[in-house]
N, C-alpha and C. Protein backbone atom coordinates (compact mmCIF):
# COMPACT_ATOMS: atom_id res chain seq x y z
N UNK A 1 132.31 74.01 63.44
CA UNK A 1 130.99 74.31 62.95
C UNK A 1 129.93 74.09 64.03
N UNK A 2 130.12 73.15 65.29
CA UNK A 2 129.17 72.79 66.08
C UNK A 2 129.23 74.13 66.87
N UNK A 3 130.05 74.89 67.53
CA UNK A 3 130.71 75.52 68.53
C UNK A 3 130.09 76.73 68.36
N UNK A 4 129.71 77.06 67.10
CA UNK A 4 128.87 78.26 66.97
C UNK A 4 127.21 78.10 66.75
N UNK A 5 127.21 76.94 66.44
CA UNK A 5 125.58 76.30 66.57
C UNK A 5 125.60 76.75 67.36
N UNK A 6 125.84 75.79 68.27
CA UNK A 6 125.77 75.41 70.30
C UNK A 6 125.61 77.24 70.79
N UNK A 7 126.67 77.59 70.62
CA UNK A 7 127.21 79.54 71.30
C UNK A 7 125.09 80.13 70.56
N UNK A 8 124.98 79.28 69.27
CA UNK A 8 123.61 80.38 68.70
C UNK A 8 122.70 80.01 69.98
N UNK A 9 122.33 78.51 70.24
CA UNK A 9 120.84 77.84 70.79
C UNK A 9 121.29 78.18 71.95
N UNK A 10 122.45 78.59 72.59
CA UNK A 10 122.50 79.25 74.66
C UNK A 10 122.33 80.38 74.20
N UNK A 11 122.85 80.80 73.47
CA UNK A 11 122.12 82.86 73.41
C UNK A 11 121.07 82.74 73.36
N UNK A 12 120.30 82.67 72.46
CA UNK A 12 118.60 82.31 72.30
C UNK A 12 118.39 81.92 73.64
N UNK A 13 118.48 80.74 73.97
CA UNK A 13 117.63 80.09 74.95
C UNK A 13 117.98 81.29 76.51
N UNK A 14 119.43 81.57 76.44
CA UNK A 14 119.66 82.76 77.70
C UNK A 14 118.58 83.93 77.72
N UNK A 15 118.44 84.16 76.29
CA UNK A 15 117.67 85.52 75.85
C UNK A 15 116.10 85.21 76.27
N UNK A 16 115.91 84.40 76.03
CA UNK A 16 114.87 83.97 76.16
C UNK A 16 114.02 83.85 77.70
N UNK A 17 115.06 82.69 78.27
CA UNK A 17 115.03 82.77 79.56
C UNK A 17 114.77 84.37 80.45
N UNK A 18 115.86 85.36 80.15
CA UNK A 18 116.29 86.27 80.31
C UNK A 18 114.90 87.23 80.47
N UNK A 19 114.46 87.13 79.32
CA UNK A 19 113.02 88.05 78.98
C UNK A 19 112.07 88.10 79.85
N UNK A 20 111.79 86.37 79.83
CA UNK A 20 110.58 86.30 80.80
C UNK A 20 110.50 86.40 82.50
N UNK A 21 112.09 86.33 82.84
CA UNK A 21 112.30 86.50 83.93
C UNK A 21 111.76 87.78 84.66
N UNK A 22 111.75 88.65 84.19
CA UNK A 22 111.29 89.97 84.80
C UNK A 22 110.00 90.84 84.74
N UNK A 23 109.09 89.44 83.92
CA UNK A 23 107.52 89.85 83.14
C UNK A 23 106.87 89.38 84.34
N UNK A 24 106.14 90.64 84.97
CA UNK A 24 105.13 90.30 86.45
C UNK A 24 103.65 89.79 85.74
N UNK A 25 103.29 89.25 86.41
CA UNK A 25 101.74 89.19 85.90
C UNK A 25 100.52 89.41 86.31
N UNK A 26 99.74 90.08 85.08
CA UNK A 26 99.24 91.19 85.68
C UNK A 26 97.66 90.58 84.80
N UNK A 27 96.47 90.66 85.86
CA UNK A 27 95.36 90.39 84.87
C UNK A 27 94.71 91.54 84.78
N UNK A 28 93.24 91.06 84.23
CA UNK A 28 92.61 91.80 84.56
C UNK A 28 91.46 91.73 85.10
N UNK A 29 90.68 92.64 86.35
CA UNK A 29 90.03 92.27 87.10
C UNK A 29 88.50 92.77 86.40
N UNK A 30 87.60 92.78 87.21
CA UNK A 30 85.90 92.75 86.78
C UNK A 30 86.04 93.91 87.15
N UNK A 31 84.73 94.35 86.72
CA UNK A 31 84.13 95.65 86.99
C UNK A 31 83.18 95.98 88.14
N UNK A 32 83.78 96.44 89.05
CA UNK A 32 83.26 96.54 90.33
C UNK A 32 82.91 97.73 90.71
N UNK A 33 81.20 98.18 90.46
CA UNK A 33 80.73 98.94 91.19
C UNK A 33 80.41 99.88 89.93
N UNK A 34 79.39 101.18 90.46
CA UNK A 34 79.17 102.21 89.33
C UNK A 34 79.55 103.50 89.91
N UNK A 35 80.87 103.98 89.46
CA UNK A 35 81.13 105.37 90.03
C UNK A 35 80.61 106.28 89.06
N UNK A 36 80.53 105.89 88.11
CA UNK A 36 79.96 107.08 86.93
C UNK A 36 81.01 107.53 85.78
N UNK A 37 82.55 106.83 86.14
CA UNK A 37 83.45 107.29 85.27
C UNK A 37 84.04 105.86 84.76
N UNK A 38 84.11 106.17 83.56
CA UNK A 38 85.02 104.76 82.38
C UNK A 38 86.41 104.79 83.21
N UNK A 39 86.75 103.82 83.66
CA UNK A 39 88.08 103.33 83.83
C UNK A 39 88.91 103.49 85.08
N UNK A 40 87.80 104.51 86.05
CA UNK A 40 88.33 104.20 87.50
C UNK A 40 87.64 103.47 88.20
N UNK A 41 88.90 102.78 89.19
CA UNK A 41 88.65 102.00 90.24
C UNK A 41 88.11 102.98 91.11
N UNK A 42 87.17 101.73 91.79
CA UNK A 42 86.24 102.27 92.82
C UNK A 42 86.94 102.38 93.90
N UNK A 43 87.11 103.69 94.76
CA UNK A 43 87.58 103.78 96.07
C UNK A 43 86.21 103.93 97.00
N UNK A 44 86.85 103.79 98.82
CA UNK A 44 86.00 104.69 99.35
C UNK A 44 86.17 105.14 100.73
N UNK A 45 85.83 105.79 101.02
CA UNK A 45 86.13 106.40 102.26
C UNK A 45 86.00 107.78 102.67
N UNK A 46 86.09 108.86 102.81
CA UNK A 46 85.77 110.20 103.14
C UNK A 46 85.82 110.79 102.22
N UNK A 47 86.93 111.03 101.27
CA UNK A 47 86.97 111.49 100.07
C UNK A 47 88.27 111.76 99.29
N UNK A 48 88.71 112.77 98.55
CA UNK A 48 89.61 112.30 97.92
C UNK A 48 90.60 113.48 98.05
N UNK A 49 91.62 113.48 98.48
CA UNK A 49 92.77 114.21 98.51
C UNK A 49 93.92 114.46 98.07
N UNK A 50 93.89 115.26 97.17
CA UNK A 50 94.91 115.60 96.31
C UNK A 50 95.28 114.24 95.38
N UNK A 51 94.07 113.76 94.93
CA UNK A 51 94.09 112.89 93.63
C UNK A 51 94.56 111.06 94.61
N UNK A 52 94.48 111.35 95.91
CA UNK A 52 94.70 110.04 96.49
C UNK A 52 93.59 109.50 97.71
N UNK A 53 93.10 108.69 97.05
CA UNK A 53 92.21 107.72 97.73
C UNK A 53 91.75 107.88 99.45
N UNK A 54 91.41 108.60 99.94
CA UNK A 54 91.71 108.31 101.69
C UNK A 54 90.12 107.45 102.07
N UNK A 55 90.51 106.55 103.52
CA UNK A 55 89.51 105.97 104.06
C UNK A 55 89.79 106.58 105.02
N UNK A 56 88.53 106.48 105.99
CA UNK A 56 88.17 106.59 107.47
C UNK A 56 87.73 108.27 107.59
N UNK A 57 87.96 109.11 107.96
CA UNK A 57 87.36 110.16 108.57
C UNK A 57 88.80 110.98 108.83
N UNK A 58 88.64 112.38 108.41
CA UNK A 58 89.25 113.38 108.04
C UNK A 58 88.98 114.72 107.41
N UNK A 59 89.68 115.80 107.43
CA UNK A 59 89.45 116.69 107.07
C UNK A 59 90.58 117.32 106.35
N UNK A 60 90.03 117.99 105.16
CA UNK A 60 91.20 118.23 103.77
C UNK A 60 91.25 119.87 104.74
N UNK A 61 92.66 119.72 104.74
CA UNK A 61 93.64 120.97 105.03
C UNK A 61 93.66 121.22 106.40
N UNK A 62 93.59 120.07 107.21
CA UNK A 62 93.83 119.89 108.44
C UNK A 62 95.82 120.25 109.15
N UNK A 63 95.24 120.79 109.60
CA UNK A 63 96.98 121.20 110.24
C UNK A 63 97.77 120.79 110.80
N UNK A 64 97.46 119.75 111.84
CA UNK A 64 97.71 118.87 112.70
C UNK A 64 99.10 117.84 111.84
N UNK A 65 99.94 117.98 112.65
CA UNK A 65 101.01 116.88 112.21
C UNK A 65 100.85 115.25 112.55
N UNK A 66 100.05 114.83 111.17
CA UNK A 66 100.29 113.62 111.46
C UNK A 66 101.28 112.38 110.81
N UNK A 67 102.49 113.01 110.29
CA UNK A 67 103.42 112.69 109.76
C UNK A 67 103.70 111.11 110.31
N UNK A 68 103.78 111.21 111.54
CA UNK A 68 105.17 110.05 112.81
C UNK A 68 103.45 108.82 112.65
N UNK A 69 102.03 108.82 112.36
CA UNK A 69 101.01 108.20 112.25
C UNK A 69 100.64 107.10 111.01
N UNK A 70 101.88 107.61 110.12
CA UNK A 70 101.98 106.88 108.69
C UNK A 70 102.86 105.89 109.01
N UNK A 71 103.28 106.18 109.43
CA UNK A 71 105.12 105.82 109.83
C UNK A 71 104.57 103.70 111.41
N UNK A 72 103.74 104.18 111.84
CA UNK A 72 103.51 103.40 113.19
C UNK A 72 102.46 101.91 112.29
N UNK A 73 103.33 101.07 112.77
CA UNK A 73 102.47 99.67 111.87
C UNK A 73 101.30 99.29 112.76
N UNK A 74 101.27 99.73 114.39
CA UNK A 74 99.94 99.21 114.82
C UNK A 74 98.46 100.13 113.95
N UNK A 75 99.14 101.45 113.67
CA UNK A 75 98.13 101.93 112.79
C UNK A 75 97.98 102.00 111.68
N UNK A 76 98.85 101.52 111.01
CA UNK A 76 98.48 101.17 109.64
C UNK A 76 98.00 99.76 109.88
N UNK A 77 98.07 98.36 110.44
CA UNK A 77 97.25 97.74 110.71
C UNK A 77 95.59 98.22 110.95
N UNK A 78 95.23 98.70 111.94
CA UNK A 78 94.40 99.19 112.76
C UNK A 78 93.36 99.76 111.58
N UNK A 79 94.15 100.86 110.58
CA UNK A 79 93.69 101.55 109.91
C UNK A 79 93.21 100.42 108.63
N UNK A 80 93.49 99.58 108.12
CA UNK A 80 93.23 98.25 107.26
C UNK A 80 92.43 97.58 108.04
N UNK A 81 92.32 97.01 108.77
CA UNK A 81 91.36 96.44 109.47
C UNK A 81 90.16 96.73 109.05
N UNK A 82 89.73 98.69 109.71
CA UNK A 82 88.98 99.20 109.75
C UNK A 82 88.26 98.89 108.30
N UNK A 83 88.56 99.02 106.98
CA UNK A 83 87.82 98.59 106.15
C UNK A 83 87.41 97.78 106.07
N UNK A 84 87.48 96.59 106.67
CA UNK A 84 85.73 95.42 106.99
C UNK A 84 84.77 95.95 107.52
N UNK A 85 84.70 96.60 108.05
CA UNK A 85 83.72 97.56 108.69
C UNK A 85 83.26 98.59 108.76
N UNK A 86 83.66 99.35 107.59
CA UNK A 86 83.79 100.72 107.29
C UNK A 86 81.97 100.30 106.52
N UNK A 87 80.93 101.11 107.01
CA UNK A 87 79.42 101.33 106.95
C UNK A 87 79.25 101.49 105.26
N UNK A 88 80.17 102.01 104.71
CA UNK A 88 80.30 103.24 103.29
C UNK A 88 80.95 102.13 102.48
N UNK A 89 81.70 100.43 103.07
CA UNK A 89 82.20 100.08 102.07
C UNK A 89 81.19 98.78 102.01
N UNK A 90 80.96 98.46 103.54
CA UNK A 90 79.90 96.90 103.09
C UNK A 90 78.51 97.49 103.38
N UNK A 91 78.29 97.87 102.96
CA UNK A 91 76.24 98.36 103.01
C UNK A 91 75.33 97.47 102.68
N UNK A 92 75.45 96.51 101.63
CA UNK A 92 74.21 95.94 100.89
C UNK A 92 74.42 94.36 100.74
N UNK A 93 75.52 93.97 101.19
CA UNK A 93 76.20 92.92 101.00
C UNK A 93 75.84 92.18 102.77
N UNK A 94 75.02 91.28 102.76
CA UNK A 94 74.93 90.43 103.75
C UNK A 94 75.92 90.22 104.58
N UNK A 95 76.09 90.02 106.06
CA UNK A 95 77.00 90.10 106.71
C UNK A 95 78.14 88.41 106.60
N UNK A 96 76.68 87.33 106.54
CA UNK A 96 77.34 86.10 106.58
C UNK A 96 78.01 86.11 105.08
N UNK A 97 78.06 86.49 103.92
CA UNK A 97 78.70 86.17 102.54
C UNK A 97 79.80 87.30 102.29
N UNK A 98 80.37 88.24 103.41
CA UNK A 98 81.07 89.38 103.61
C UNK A 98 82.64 88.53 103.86
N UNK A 99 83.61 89.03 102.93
CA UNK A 99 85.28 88.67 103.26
C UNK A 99 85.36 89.26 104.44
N UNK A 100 85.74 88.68 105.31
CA UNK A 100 86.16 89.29 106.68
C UNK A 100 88.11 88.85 106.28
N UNK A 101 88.37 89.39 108.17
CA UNK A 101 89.85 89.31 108.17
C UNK A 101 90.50 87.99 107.97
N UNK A 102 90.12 87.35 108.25
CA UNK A 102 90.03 85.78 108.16
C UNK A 102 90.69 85.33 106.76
N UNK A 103 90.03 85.80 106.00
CA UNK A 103 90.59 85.55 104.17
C UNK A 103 89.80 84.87 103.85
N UNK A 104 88.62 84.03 104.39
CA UNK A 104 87.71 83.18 103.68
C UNK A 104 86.64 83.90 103.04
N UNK A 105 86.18 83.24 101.79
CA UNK A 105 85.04 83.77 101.44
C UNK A 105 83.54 82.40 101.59
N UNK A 106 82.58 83.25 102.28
CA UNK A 106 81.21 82.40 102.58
C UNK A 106 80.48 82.18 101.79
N UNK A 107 80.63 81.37 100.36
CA UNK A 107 79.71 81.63 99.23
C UNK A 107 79.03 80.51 99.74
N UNK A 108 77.75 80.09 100.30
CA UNK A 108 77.11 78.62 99.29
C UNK A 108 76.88 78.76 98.12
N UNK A 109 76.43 77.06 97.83
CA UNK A 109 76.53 77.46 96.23
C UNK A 109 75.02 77.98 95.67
N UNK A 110 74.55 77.93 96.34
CA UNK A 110 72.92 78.13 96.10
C UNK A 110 72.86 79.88 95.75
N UNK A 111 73.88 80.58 96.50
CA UNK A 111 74.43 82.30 96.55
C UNK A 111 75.16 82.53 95.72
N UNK A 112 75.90 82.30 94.75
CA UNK A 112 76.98 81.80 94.03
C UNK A 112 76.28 82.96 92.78
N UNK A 113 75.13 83.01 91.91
CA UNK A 113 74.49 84.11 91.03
C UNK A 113 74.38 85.52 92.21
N UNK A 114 73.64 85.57 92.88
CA UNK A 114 72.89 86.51 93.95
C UNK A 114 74.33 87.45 94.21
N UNK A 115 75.72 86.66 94.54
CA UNK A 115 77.27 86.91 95.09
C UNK A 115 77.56 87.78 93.76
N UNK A 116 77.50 86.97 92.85
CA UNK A 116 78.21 87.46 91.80
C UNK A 116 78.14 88.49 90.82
N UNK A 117 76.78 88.33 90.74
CA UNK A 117 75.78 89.70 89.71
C UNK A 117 75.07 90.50 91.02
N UNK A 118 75.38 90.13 92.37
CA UNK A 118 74.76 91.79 93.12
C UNK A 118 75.82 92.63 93.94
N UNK A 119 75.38 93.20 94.91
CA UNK A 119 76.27 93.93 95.59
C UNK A 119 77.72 93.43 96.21
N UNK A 120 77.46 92.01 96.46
CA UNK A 120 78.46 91.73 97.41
C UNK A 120 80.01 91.93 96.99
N UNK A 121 79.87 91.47 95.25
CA UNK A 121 81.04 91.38 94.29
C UNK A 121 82.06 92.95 94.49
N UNK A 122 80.88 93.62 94.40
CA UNK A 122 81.27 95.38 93.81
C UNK A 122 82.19 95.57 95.13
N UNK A 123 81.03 95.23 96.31
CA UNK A 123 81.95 95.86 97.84
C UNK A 123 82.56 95.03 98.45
N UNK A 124 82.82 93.55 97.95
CA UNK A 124 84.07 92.70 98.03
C UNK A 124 85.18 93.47 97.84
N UNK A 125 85.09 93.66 96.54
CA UNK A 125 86.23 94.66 95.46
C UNK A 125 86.72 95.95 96.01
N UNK A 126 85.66 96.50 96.94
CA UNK A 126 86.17 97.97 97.24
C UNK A 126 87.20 97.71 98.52
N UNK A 127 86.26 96.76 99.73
CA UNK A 127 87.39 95.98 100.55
C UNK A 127 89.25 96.16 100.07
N UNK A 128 88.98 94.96 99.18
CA UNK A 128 90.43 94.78 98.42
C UNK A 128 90.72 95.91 98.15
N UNK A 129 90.67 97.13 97.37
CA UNK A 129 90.60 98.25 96.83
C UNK A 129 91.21 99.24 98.47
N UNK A 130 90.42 98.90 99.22
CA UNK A 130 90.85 99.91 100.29
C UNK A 130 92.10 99.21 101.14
N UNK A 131 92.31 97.99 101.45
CA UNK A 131 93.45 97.35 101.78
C UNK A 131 94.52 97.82 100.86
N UNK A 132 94.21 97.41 99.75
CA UNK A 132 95.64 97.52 98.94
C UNK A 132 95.84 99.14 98.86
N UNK A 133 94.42 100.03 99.33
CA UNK A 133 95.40 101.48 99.17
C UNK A 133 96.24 101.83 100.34
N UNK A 134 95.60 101.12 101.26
CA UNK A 134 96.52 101.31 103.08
C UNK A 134 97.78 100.58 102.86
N UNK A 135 97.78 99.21 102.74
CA UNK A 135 98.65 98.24 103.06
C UNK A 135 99.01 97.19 101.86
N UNK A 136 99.79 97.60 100.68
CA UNK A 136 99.84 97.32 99.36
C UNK A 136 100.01 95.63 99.37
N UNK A 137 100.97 95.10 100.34
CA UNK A 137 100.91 93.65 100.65
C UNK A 137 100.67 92.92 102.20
N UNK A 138 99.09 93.53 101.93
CA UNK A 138 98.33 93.15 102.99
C UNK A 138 98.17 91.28 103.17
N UNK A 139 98.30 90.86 103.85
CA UNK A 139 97.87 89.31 104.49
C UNK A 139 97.29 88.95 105.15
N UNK A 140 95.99 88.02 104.88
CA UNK A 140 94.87 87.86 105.71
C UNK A 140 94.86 87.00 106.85
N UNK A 141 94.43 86.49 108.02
CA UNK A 141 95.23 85.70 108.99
C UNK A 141 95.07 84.01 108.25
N UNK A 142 94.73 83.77 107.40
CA UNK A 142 94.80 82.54 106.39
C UNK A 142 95.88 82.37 105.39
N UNK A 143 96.72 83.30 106.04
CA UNK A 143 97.93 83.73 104.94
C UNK A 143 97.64 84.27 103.67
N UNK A 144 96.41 84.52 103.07
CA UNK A 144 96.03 84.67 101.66
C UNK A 144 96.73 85.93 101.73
N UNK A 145 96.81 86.30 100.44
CA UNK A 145 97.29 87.90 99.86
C UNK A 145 95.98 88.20 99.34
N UNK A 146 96.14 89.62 98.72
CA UNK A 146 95.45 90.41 97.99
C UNK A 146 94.71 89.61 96.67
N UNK A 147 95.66 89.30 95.97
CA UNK A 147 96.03 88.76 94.92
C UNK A 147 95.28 87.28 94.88
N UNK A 148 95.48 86.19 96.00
CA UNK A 148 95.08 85.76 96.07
C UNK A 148 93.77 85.46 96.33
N UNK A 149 92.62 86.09 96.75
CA UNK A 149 91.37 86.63 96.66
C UNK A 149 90.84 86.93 95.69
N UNK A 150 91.74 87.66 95.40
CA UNK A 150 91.02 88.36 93.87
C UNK A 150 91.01 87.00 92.96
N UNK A 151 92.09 86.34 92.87
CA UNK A 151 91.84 84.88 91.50
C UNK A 151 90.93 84.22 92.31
N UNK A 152 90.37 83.98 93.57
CA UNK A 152 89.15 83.08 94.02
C UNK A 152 87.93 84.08 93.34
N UNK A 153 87.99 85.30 93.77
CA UNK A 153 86.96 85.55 93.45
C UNK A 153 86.67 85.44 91.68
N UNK A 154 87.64 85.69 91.55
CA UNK A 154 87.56 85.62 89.71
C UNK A 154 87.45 84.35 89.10
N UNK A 155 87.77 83.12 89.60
CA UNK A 155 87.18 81.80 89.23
C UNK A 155 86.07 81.41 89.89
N UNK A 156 86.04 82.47 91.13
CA UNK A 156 83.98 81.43 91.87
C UNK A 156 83.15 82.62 90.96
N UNK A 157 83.25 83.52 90.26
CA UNK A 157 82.24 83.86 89.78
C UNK A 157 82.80 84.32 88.03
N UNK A 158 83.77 82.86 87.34
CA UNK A 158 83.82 83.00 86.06
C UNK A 158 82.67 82.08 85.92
N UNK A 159 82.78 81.72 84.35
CA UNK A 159 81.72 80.46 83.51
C UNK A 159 82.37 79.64 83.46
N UNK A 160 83.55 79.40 84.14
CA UNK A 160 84.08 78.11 83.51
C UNK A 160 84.12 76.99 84.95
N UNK A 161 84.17 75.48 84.71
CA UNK A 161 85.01 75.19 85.56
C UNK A 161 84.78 74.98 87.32
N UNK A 162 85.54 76.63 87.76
CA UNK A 162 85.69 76.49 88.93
C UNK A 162 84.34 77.56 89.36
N UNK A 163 83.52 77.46 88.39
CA UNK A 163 82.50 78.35 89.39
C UNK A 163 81.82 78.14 90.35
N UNK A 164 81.66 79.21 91.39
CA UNK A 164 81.00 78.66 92.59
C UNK A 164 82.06 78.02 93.85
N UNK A 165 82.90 77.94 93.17
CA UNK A 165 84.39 77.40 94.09
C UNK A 165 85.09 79.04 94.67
N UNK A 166 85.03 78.75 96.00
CA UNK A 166 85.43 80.23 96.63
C UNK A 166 86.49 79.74 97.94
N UNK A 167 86.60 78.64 97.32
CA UNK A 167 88.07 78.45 98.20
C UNK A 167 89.56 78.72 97.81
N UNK A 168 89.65 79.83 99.02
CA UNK A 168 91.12 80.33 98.81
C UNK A 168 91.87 80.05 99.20
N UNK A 169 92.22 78.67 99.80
CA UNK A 169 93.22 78.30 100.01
C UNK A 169 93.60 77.48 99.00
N UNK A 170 92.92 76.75 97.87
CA UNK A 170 92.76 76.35 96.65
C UNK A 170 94.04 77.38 96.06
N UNK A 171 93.41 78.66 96.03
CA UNK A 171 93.98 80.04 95.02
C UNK A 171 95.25 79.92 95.95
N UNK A 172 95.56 79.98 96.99
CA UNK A 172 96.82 80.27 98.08
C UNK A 172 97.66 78.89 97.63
N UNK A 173 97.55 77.79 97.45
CA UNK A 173 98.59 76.79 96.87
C UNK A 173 98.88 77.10 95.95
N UNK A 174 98.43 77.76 94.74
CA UNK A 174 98.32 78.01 93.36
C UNK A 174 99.92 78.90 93.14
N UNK A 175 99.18 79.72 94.31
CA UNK A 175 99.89 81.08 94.03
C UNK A 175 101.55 81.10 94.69
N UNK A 176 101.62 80.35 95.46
CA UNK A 176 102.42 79.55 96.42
C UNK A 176 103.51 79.13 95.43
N UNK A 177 102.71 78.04 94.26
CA UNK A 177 103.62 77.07 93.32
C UNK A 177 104.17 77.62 92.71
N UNK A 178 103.22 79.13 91.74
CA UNK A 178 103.96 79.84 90.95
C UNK A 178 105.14 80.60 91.43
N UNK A 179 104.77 80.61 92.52
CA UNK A 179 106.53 81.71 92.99
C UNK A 179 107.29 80.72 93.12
N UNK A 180 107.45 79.94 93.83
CA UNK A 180 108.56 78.60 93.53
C UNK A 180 108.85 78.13 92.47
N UNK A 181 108.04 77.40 91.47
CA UNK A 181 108.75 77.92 90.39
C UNK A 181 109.34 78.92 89.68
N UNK A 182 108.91 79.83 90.20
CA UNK A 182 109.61 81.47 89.76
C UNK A 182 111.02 81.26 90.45
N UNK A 183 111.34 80.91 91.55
CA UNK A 183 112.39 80.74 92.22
C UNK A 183 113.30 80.13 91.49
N UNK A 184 112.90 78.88 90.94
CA UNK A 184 113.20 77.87 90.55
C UNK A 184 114.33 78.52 89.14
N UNK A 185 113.29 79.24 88.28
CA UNK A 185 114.19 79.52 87.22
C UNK A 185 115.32 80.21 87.15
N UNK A 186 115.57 81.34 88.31
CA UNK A 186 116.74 81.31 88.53
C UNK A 186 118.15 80.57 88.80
N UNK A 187 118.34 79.67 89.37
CA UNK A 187 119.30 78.97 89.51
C UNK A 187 119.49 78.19 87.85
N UNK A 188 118.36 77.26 87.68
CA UNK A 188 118.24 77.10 86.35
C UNK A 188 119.10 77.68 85.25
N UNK A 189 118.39 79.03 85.11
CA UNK A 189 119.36 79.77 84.39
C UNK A 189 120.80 80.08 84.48
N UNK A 190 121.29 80.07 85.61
CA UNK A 190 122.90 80.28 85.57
C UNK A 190 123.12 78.67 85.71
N UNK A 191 122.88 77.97 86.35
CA UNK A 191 123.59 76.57 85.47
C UNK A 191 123.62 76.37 84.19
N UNK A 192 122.41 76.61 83.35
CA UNK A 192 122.76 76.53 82.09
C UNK A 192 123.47 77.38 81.48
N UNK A 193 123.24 78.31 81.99
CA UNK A 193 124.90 79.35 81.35
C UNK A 193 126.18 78.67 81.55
N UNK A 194 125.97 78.33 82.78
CA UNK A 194 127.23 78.05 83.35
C UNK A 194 127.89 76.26 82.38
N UNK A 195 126.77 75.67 82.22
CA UNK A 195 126.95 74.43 81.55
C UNK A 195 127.47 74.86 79.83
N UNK A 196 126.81 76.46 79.52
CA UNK A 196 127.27 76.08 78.25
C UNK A 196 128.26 77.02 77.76
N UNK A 197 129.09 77.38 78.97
CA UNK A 197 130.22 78.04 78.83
C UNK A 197 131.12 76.86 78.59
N UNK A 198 130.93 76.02 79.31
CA UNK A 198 132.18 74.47 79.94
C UNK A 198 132.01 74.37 78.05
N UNK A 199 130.92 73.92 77.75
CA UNK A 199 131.04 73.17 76.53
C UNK A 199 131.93 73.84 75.50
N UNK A 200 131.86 75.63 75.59
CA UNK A 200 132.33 76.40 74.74
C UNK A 200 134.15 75.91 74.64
N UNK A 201 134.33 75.82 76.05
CA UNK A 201 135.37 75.73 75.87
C UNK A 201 136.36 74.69 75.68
């Protein structure tokens, strides 16, 4: 009578385990910028080609083979870069409170409203926005990710808490722990399988 208890609470708990193992997580970010349309992200850069995002300077139906140019990492670097500095993405946003390559963000706290409800937020966002369309797991020389930015910026300018806090290396331990524990549950899980096979038998 125990043997099929036991066989019920490792299925469950496998199933269980099992489920959440493969659930990414996904938030959701602020609303950055006014393009004029409900529900797209703000891009920017020359314009838009064949329904995909382009930065820097170009021309739609250009002939020129630049196939072997996608392909070369000093320019897809080069080409990411370029969006810190792209005129069309930081315009209105002060130079000292601007994410540079670095990964830090320059909030004082006295800037912390001015950051958050004006320009800087929107063309923070487009930054990120144009990295992640070049270089999907871009890394800043602070090691930060994408990802990681975005939760600084989303706790230095929530209501709760951590507002006004724009340290990302704060967000970069965070984000650090959760994948190790993510790591973590794997092994986890096949020992306990593995533990409650022994018992089965």
């Amino acid at each position: 009578m125990i043997r099929p208890l036991v066989l019920a609470v490792a299925l469950v708990c496998i199933s269980i385990f099992c489920c959440n193992l493969g659930k990414a997580y996904y938030e959701e970010e602020p609303e950055t910028g006014g393009t004029g349309v409900v529900g797209y992200d703000p891009y920017t850069g020359s314009g838009i080609i064949g329904h995909v995002p382009e930065t820097g300077e170009g021309v739609a139906g250009d002939d020129h083979d630049h196939d072997h140019d996608h392909h070369d990492p000093v320019q897809i670097v080069d080409k990411a870069l370029l969006c810190f500095h792209d005129k069309h993405i930081y315009s209105s946003c002060e130079e000292a409170y601007r994410l540079s390559e670095s990964g830090y963000l320059h909030v004082p706290p006295e800037y912390v409203d001015e950051y958050c409800n004006g320009p800087c937020l929107a063309e923070t966002h487009l930054v990120l926005n144009c990295l992640e369309n070049i270089m999907e797991h871009f890394v800043f020389f602070n090691k930060a990710t994408i990802g990681a930015i975005r939760e600084t910026i989303k706790a230095g300018c929530g209501h709760g808490p951590e507002r006004g806090d724009f340290n990302v290396a704060e967000h970069l331990e965070a984000e650090e722990d959760s994948a190790y524990k993510k790591e973590i549950q794997i092994p986890f899980g096949i020992g306990l399988a593995m533990i409650v096979n022994a018992l089965l038998l």
